[in-house]
Protein backbone atom coordinates (compact mmCIF):
# COMPACT_ATOMS: atom_id res chain seq x y z
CA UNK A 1 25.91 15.93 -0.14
CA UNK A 2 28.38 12.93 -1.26
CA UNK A 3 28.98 10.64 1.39
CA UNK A 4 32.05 8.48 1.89
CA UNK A 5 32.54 4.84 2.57
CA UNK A 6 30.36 4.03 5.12
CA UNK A 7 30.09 0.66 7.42
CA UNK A 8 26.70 -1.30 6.92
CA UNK A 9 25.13 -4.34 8.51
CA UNK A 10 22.90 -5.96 5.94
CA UNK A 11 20.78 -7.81 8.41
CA UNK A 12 19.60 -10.82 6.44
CA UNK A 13 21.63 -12.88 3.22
CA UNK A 14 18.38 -13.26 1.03
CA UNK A 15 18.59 -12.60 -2.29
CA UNK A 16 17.18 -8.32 -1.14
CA UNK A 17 20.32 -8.50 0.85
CA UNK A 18 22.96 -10.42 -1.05
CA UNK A 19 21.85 -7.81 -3.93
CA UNK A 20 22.16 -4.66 -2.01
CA UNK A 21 25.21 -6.18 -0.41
CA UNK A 22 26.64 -6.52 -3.84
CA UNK A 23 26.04 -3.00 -5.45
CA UNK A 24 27.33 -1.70 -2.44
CA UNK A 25 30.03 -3.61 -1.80
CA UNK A 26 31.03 -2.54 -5.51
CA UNK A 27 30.46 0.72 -4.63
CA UNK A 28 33.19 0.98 -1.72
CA UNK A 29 31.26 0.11 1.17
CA UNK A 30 32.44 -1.97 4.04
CA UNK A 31 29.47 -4.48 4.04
CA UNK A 32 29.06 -6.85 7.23
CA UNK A 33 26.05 -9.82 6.63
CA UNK A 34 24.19 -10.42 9.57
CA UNK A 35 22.87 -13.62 10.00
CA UNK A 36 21.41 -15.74 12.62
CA UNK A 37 24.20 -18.12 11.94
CA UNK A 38 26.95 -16.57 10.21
CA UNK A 39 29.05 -19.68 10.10
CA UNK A 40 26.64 -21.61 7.90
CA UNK A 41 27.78 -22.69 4.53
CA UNK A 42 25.30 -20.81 2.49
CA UNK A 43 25.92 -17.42 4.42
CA UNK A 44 29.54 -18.32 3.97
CA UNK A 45 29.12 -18.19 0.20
CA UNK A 46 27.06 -14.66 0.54
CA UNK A 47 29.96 -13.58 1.76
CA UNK A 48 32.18 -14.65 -1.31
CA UNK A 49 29.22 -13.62 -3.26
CA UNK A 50 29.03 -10.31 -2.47
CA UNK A 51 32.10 -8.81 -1.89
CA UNK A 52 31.50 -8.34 1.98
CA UNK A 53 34.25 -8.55 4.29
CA UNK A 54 32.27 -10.87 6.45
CA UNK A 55 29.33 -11.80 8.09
CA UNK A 56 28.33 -12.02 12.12
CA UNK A 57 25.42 -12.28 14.19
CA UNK A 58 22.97 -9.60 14.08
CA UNK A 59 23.59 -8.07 17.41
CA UNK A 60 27.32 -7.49 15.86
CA UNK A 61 26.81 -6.98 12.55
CA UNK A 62 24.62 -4.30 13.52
CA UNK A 63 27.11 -2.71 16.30
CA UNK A 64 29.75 -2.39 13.59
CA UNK A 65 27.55 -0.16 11.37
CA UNK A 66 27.15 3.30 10.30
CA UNK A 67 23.59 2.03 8.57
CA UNK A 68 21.70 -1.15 9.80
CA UNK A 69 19.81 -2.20 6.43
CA UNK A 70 17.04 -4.62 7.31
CA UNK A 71 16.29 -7.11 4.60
CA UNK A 72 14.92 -10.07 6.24
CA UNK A 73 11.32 -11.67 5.82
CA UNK A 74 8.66 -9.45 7.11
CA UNK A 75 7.66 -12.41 9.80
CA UNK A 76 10.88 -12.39 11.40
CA UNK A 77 11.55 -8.82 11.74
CA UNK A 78 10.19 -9.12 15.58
CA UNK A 79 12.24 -12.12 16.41
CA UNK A 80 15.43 -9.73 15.04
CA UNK A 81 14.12 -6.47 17.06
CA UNK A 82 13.91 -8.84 20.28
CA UNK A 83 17.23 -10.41 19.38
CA UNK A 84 19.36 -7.42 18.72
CA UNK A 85 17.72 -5.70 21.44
CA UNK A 86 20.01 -2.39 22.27
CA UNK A 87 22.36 -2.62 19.20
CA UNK A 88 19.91 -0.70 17.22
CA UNK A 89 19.35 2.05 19.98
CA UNK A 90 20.78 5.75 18.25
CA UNK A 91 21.85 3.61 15.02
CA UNK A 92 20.44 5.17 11.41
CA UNK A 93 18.23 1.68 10.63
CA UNK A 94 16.51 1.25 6.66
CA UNK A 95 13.80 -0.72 6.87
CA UNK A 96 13.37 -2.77 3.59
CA UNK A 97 10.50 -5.37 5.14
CA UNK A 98 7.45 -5.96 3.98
CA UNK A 99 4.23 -7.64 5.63
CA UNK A 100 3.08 -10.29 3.25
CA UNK A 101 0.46 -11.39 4.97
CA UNK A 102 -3.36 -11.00 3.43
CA UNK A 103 -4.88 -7.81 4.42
CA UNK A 104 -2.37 -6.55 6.99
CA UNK A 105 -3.26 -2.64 7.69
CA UNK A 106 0.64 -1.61 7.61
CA UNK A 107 3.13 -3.10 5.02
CA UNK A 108 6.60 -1.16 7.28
CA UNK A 109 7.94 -1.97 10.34
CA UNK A 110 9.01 1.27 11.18
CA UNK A 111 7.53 1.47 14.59
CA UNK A 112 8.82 -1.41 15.65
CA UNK A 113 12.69 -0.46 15.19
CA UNK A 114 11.72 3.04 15.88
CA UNK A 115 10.89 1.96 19.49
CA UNK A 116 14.08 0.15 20.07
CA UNK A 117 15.85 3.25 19.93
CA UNK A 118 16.74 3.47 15.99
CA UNK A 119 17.08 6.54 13.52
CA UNK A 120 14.67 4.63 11.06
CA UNK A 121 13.94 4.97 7.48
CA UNK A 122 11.98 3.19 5.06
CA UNK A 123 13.37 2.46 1.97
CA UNK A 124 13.81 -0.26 -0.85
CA UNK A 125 10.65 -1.93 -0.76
CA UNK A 126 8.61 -0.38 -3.43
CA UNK A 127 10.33 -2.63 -5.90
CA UNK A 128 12.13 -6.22 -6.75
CA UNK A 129 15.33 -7.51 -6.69
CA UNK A 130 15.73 -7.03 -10.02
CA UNK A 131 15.50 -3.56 -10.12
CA UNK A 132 18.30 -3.10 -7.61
CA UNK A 133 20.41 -5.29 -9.48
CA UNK A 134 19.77 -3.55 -12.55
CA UNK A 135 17.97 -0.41 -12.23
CA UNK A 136 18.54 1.31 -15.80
CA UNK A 137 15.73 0.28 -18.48
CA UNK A 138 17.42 1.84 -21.46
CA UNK A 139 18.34 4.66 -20.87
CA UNK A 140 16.06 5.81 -17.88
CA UNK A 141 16.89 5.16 -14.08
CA UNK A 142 14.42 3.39 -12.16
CA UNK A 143 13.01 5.59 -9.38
CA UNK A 144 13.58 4.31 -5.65
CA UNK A 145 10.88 6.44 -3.66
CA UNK A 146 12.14 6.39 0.38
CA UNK A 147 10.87 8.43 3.38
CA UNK A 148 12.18 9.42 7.18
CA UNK A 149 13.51 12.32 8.70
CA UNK A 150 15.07 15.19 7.42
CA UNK A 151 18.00 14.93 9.91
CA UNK A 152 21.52 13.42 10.28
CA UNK A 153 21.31 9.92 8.56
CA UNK A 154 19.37 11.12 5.78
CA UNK A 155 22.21 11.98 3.59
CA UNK A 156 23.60 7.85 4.05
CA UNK A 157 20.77 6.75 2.91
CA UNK A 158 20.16 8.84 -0.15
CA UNK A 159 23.92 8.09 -0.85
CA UNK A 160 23.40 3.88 -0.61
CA UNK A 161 20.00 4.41 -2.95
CA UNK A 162 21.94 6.27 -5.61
CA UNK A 163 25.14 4.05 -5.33
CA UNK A 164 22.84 1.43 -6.59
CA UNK A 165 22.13 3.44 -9.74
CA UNK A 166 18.52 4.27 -8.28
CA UNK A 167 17.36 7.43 -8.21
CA UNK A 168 16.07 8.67 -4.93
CA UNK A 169 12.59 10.44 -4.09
CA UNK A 170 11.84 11.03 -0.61
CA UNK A 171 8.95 11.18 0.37
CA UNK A 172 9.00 13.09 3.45
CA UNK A 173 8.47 12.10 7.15
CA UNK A 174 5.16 11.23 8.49
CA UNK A 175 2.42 9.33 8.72
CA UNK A 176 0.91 10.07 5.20
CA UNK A 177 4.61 9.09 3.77
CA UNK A 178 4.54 5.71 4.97
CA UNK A 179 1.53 5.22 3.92
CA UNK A 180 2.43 6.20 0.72
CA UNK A 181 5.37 4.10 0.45
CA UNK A 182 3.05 0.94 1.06
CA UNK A 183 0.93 2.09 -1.43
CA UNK A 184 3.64 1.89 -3.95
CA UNK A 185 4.89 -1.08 -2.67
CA UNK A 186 0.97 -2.56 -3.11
CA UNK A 187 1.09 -1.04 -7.09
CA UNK A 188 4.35 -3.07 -7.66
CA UNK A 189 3.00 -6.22 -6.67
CA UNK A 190 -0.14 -5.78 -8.19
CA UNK A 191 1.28 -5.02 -11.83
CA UNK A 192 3.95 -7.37 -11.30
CA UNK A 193 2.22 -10.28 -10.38
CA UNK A 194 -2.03 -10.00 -11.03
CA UNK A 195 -1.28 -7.67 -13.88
CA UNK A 196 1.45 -9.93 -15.48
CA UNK A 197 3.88 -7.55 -15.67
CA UNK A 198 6.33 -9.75 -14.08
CA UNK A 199 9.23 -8.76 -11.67
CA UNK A 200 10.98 -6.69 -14.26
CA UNK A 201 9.04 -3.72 -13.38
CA UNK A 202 10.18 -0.23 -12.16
CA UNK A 203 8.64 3.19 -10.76
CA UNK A 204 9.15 5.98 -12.87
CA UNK A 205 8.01 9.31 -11.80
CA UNK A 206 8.09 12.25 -14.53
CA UNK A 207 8.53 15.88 -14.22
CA UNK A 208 8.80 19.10 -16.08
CA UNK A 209 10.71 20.70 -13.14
CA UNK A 210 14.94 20.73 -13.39
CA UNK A 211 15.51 20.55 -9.29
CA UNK A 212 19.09 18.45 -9.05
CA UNK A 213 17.09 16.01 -6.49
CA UNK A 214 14.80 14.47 -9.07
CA UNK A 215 17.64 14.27 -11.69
């Protein structure tokens, strides 16, 4: 299912954001930064960056949106859950986060937006910047694996993925998904970085079956 122009809140103007904020942005969207301080000079040049039509404060940002798109550090997702408090509440919410820190059990914070009332999917974290930016190595499309529900909201997000010239695989919705997903997300820092693969590095998954979804 094609979905229109949509509103999104890209919660954070890191370089994950400004670059999603960019291809979509390109690709029709209305994009809104959010920002703990959306009148700062360097949040005011995301803006001019990008292509968004302007930036606010989280709570905002994220009340304007069809899709909240969390992008900011994984150790200040529960400082922006506290802060935007109900604007998530019946909101379809990505989250692209990961935990960095050493041994953490979960890479997602899924549960955490899921309990302040969001629609939540996980999505965009199995790979770099770069890869969003540019996801085409010749002539192959890199592969953007996601996961969440099969319900209303799905369709957005499969839309934004592709409008990035990803190719989508969900995953599915439970448990064994998400842990899946930070699996990946553990193989793509591992080749890029221990391995010496560098960032430049995509997922690629390969099949003999024709279904239009893995295309």
């Amino acid at each position: 299912m094609i979905v229109g122009a949509m509103n999104v809140a890209v919660l954070g103007a890191g370089i994950v954001g400004r670059t999603l904020a960019t291809g979509w942005a390109r690709a029709g969207h209305h994009i809104v930064l959010g920002s703990r301080d959306p009148d700062a000079e360097r949040v005011r040049d995301a803006v001019a960056e990008t292509g968004a039509s302007g930036a606010a404060e989280h709570p905002a940002a994220a009340r304007s949106s069809d899709v909240a798109v969390v992008t900011v550090p994984g150790e200040q997702v529960d400082a922006l859950v506290a802060q935007v408090g109900d604007a998530l509440a019946g909101r379809v919410v990505v989250d692209a986060t990961n935990v960095l820190a050493p041994g953490a059990p979960d890479l997602h914070h899924v549960d955490a937006l899921r309990a302040a009332g969001a629609t939540v999917f996980r999505a965009f974290s199995t790979t770099g910047w770069e890869q969003m930016a540019k996801p085409l190595f010749g002539d192959q499309r890199c592969d953007l694996p996601w996961a969440g529900p099969d319900e209303p909201g799905r369709d957005h997000v499969e839309q934004l993925v592709t409008d990035l010239g990803l190719r989508p695989v969900w995953f599915g919705d439970d448990a064994e998904a998400l842990e899946l997903m930070d699996a990946l997300t553990r193989v793509w820092f591992r080749l890029a970085f221990r391995q010496g693969w560098g960032r430049r590095t995509g997922l690629r998954f390969l099949t003999d079956d024709t279904r239009p979804d893995v295309s």
